[in-house]
Protein backbone atom coordinates (compact mmCIF):
# COMPACT_ATOMS: atom_id res chain seq x y z
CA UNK A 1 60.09 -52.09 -11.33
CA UNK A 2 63.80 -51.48 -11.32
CA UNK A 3 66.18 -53.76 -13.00
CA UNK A 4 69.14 -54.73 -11.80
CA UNK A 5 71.21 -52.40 -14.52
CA UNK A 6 69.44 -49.80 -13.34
CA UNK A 7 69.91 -50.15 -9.67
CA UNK A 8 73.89 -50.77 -10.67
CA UNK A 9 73.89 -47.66 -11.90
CA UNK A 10 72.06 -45.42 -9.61
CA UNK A 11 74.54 -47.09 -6.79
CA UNK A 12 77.02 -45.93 -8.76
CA UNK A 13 76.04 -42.92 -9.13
CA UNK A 14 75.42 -42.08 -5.29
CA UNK A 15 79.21 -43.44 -4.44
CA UNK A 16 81.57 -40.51 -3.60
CA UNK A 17 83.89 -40.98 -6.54
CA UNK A 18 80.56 -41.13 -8.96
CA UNK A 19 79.46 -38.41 -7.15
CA UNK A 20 83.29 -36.55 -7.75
CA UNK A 21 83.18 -37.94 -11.47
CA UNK A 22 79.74 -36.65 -12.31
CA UNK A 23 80.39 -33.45 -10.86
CA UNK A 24 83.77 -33.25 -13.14
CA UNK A 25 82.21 -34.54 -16.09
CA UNK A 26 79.74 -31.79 -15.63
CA UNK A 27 81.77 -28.90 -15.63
CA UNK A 28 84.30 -29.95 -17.69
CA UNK A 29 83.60 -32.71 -20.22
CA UNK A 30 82.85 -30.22 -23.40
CA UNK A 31 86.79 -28.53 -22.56
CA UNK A 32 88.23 -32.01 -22.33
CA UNK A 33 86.27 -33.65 -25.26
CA UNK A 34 87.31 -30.63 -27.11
CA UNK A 35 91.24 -31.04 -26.09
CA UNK A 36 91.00 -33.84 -27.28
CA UNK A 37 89.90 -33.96 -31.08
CA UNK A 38 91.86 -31.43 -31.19
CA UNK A 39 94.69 -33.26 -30.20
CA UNK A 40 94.07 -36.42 -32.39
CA UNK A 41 93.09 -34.27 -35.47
CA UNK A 42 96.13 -32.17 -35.53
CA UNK A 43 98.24 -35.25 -34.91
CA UNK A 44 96.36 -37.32 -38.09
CA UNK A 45 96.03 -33.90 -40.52
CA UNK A 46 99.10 -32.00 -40.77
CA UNK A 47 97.10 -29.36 -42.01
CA UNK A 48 94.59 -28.90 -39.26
CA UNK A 49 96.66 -26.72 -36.83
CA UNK A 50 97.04 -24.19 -39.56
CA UNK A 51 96.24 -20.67 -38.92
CA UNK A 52 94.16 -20.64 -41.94
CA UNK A 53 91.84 -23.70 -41.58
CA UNK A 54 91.02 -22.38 -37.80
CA UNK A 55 89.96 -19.28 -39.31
CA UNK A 56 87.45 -20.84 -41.37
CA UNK A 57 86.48 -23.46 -38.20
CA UNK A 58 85.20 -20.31 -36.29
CA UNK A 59 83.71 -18.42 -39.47
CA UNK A 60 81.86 -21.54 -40.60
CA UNK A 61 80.70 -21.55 -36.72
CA UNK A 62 79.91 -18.09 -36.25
CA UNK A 63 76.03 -18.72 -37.53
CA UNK A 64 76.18 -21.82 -35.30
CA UNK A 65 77.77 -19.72 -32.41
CA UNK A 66 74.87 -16.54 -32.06
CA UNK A 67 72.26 -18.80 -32.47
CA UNK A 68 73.02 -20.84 -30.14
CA UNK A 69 73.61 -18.08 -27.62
CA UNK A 70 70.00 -17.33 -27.78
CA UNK A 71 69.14 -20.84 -27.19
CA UNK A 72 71.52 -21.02 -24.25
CA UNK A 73 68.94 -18.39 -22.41
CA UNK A 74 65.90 -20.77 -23.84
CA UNK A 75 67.37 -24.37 -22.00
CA UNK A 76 68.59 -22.57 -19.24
CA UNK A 77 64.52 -21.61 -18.39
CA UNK A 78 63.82 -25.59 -19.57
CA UNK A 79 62.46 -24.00 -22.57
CA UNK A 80 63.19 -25.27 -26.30
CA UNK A 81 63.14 -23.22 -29.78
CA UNK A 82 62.47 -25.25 -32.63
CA UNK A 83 61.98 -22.12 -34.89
CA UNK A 84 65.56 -20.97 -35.40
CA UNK A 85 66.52 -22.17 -39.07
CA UNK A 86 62.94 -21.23 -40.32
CA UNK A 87 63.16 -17.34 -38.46
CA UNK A 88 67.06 -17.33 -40.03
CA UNK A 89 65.57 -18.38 -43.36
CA UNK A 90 62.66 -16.03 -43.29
CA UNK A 91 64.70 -12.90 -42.10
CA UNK A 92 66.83 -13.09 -44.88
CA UNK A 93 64.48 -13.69 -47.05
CA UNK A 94 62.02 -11.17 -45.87
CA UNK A 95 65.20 -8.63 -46.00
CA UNK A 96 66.70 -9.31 -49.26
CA UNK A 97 63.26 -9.10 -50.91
CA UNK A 98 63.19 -5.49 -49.35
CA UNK A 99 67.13 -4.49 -50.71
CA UNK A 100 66.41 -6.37 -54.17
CA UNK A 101 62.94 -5.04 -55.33
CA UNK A 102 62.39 -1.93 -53.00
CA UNK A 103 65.55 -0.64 -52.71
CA UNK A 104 66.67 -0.64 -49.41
CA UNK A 105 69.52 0.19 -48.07
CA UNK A 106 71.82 -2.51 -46.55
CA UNK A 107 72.09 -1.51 -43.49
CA UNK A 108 68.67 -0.98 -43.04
CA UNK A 109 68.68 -4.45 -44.43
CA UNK A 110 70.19 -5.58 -40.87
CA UNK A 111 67.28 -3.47 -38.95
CA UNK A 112 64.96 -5.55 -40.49
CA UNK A 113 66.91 -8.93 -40.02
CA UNK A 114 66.32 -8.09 -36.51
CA UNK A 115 63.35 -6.69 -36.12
CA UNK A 116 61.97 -9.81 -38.31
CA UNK A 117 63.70 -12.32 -35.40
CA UNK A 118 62.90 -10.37 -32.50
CA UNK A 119 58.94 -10.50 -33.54
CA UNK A 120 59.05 -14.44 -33.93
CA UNK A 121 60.56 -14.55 -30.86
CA UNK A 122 58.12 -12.77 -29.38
CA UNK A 123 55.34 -14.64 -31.10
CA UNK A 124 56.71 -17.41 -29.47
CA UNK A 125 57.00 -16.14 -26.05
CA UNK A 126 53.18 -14.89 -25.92
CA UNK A 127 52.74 -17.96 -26.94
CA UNK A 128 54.02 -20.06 -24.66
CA UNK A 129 53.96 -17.66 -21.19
CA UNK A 130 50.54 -16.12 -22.00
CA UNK A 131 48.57 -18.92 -24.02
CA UNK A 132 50.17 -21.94 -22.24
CA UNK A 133 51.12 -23.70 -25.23
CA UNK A 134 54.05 -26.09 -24.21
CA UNK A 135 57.59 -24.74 -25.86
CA UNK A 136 57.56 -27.80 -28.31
CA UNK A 137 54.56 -27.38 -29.88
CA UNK A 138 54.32 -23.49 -29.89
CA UNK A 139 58.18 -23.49 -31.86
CA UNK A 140 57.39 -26.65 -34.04
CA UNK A 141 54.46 -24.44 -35.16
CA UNK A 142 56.11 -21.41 -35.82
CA UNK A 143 58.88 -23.83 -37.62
CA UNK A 144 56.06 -24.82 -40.21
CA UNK A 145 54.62 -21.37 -40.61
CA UNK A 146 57.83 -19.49 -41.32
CA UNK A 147 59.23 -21.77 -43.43
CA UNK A 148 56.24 -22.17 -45.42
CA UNK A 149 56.10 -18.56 -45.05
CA UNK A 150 59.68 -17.70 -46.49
CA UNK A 151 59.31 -20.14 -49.34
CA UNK A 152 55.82 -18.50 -50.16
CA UNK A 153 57.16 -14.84 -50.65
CA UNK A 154 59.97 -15.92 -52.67
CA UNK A 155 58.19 -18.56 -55.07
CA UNK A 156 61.01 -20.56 -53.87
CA UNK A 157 63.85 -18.70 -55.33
CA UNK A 158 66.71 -17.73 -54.41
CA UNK A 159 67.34 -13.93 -54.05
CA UNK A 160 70.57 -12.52 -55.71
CA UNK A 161 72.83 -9.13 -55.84
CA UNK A 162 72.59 -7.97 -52.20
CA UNK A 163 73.95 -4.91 -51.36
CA UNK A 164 77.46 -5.18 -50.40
CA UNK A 165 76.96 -2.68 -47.29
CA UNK A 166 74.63 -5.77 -46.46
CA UNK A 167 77.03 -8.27 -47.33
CA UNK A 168 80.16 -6.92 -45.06
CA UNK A 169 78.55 -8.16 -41.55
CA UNK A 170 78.69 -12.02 -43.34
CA UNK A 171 82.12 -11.89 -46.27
CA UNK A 172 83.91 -8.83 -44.83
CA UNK A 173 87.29 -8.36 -43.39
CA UNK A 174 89.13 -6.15 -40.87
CA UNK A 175 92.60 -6.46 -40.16
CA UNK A 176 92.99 -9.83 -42.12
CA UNK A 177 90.21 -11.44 -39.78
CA UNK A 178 86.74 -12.11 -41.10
CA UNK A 179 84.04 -9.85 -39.58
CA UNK A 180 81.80 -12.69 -38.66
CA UNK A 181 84.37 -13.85 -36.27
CA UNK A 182 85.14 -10.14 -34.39
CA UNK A 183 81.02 -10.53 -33.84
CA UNK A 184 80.91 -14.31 -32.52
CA UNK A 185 83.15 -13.55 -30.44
CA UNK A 186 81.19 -10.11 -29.44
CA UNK A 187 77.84 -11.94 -29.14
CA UNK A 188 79.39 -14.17 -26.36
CA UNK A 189 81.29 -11.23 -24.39
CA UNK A 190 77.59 -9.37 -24.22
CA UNK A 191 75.34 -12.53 -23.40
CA UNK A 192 77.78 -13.58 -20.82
CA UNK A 193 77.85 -10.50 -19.64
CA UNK A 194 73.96 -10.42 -19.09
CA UNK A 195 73.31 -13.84 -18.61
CA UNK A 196 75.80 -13.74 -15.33
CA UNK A 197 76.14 -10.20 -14.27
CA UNK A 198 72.29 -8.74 -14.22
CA UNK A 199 69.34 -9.04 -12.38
CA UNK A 200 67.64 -10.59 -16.15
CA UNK A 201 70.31 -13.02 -15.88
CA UNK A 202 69.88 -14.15 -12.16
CA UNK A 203 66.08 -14.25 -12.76
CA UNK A 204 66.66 -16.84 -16.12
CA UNK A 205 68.36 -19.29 -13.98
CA UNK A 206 66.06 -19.28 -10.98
CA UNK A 207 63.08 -19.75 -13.29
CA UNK A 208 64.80 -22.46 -15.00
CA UNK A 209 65.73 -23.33 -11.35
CA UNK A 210 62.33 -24.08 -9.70
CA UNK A 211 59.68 -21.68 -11.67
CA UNK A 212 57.27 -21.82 -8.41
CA UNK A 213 59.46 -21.20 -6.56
CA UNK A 214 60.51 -17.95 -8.47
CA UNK A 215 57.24 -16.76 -9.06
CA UNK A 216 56.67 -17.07 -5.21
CA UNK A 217 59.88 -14.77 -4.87
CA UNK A 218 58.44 -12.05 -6.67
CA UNK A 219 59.82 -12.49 -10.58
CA UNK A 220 57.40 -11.87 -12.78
CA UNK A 221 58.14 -15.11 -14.77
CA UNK A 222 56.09 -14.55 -18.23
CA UNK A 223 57.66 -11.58 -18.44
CA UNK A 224 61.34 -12.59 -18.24
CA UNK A 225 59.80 -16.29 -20.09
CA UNK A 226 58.63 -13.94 -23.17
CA UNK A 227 61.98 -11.37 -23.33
CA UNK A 228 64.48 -14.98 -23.37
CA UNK A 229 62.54 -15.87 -26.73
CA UNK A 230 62.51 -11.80 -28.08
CA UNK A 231 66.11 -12.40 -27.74
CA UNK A 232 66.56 -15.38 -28.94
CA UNK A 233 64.72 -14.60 -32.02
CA UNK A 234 66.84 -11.20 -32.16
CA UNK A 235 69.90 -13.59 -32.14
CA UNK A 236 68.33 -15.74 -34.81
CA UNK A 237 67.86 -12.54 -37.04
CA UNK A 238 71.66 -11.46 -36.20
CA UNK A 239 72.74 -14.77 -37.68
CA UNK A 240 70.62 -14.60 -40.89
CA UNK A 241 72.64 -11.39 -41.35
CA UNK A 242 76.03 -12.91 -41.14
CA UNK A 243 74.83 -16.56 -43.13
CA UNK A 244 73.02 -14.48 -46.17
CA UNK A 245 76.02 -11.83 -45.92
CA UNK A 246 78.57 -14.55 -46.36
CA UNK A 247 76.29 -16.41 -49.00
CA UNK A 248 75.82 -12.99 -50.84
CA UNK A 249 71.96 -14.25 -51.28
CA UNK A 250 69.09 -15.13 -49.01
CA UNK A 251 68.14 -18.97 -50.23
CA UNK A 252 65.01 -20.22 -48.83
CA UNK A 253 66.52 -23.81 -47.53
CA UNK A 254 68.72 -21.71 -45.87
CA UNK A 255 69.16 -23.53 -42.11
CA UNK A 256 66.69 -26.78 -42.66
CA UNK A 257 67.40 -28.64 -39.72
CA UNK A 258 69.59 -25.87 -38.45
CA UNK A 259 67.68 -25.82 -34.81
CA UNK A 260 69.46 -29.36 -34.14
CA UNK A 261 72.77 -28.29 -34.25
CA UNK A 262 71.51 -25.00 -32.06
CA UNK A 263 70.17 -27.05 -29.45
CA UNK A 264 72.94 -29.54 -29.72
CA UNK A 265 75.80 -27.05 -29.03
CA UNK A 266 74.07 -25.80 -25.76
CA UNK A 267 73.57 -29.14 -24.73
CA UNK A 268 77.40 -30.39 -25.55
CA UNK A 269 78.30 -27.10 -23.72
CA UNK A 270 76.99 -28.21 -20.46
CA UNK A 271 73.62 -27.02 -20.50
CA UNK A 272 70.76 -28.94 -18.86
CA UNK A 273 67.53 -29.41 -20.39
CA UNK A 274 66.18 -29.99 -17.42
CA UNK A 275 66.57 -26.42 -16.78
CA UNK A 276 68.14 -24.28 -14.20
CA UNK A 277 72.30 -24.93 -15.75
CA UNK A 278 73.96 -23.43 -18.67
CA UNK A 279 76.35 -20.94 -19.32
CA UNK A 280 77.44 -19.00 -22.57
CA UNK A 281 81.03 -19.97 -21.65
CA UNK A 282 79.95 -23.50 -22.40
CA UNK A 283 78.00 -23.23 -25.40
CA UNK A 284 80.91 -21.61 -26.85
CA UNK A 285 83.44 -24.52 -26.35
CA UNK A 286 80.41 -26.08 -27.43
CA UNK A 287 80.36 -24.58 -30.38
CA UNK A 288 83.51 -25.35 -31.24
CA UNK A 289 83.35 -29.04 -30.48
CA UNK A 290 81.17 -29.24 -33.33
CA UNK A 291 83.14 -27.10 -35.67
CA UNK A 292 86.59 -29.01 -34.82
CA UNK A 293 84.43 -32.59 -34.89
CA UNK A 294 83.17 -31.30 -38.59
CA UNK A 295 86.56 -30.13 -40.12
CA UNK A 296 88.58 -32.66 -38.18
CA UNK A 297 86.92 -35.89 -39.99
CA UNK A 298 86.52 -33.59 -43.41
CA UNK A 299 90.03 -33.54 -43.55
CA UNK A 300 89.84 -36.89 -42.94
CA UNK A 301 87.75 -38.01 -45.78
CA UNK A 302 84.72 -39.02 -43.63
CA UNK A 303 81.54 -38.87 -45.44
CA UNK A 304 79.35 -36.21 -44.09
CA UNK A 305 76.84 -39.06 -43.41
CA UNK A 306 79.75 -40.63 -40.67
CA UNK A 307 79.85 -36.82 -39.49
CA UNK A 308 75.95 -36.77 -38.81
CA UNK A 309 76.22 -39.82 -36.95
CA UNK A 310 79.38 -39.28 -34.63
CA UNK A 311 77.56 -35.97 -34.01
CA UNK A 312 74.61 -37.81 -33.01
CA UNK A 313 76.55 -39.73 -30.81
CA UNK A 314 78.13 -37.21 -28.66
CA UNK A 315 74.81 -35.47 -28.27
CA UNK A 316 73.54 -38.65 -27.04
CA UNK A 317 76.81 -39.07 -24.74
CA UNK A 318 76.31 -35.39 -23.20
CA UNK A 319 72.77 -35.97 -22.42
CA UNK A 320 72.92 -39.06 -20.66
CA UNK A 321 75.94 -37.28 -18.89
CA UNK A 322 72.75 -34.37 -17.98
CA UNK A 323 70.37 -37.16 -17.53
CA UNK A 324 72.93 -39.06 -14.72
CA UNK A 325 73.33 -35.81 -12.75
CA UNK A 326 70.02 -34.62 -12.54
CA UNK A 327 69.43 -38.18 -11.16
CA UNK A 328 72.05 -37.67 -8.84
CA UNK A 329 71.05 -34.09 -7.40
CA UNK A 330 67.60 -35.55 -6.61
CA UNK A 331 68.81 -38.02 -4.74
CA UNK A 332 70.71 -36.01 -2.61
CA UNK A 333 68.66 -33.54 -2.30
């Protein structure tokens, strides 16, 4: 039975102007939210508009940034990766092992990074389009297992004196700019690109859409369902190449927990988890909600624990935002 809150609500909801203020706050609540930390940080730091601290904003992002690209393809189906920290840690792992004690060279040492994700992820897809395992469960177990995995071929250790070839991708520079930013910013160009200009692309959104009634059109849904995991697993490896490049070592906590702040970018950036909505554009600003949210209140002096929990907040904010409008389109059809 409905209570009266909740009949409030859905009233207001289904009233033009809720109607025109959903639809706002759907496209563009991540590009206002972000306007505006920006605006009150740079007004309470003096130091936050500097060219220098937004260079390290979007460096300390860019792992944040390609993973989350990958998971933008993943919600958009109304799928969910809980794997990405643990395939991060174990790529890196995995691939420093190979540079350290066998000797090879760096950038076969990103190969492998990739070839390392892009397996996981395809793990993953098997077994979610071909065994019908639900997302959760099939990620959460591939969490456990690769994590358990990485910290089983190290002994726990950390693994040290990478090769710098290696190393460039993550702590390089070109042209004063850090490398890690030139591919962030590559990574989004290239998964726009294919997320909104191919046939893959159209097919990702009508399976997150109505996956019947793709299947019925003739898309040949596991096989799209399994290639969004291969590449979100490939972007997963991509970003243990830049994080263990700019550490200059492959730690096995690497990205605990990291698959939270993934899946809370995509969802800031506009992305339904209901399926069907998302775009890289948004994950992006996304993105950088978080980063300018995290460097905003360290300027600030905020503890970190203050920074967890605002962060929590917003997630919470942008979901019931997602939760509101799905509400809304059902109701009128």
């Amino acid at each position: 039975m409905e209570t009266t809150a909740t009949k409030s609500l859905d009233s207001a909801v289904q009233a033009p102007w809720g109607s025109r203020l959903l639809h706002f706050a759907s496209r563009f609540t991540v590009l206002i939210a972000l306007l505006l930390l920006i605006s009150t940080f740079s007004i309470l730091s003096p130091d936050f508009l500097q060219f220098d601290n937004w260079s390290n904003i979007i460096l300390q992002s860019a792992t944040l940034g390609i993973a989350a690209s990958g998971a933008t393809l993943v919600i958009i189906i109304a799928g969910i990766d809980l794997s990405v920290g643990s395939v991060i840690a174990l790529a890196g792992i995995l691939t420093a092992g190979l540079m350290v004690h066998q000797h090879l060279p760096g950038w076969l040492g990103w190969v492998v990074c990739l070839v390392v994700g892009g397996l996981v992820g395809l793990f993953n897809g098997l077994s979610i389009s071909w065994l019908g395992l639900s997302a959760f469960i099939a990620t959460l177990s591939t969490l456990a297992m690769g994590r358990g995995l990485t910290l089983a071929y190290c002994n726990g250790q950390t693994i040290y004196n990478l090769p710098d070839t290696f190393s460039y991708l993550g702590s390089g520079s070109f042209l004063g700019i850090p490398v890690p930013i030139y591919i962030t910013l590559l990574v989004f160009i290239v998964m726009h690109f294919l997320l909104s200009q191919t046939v893959f692309g159209h097919e990702v959104y009508a399976i997150g859409g109505n996956r019947e009634a793709a299947r019925l059109a003739g898309i040949n849904v596991r096989r799209v369902e399994t290639l969004v995991y291969v590449a979100a697993g490939r972007m997963s490896g991509l970003a243990s190449i830049v994080l263990t490049g700019r550490l200059t070592a492959a730690l096995p906590s690497s990205a605990t927990g990291f698959e939270l702040d993934v899946i809370a970018a995509v969802v800031i950036g506009g992305a339904s988890l209901f399926g069907g909505r998302g775009s890289m554009v948004g994950t992006f600003f996304g993105v950088l909600t978080i980063g300018v949210l995290r460097n905003g209140l360290t300027l600030m002096n905020v503890s970190p624990f203050w920074v967890q929990f605002v962060q929590g907040a917003v997630i919470f904010v942008a979901v019931l935002l997602d939760a509101l409008g799905q509400r809304h389109r059902r109701a009128h059809g």
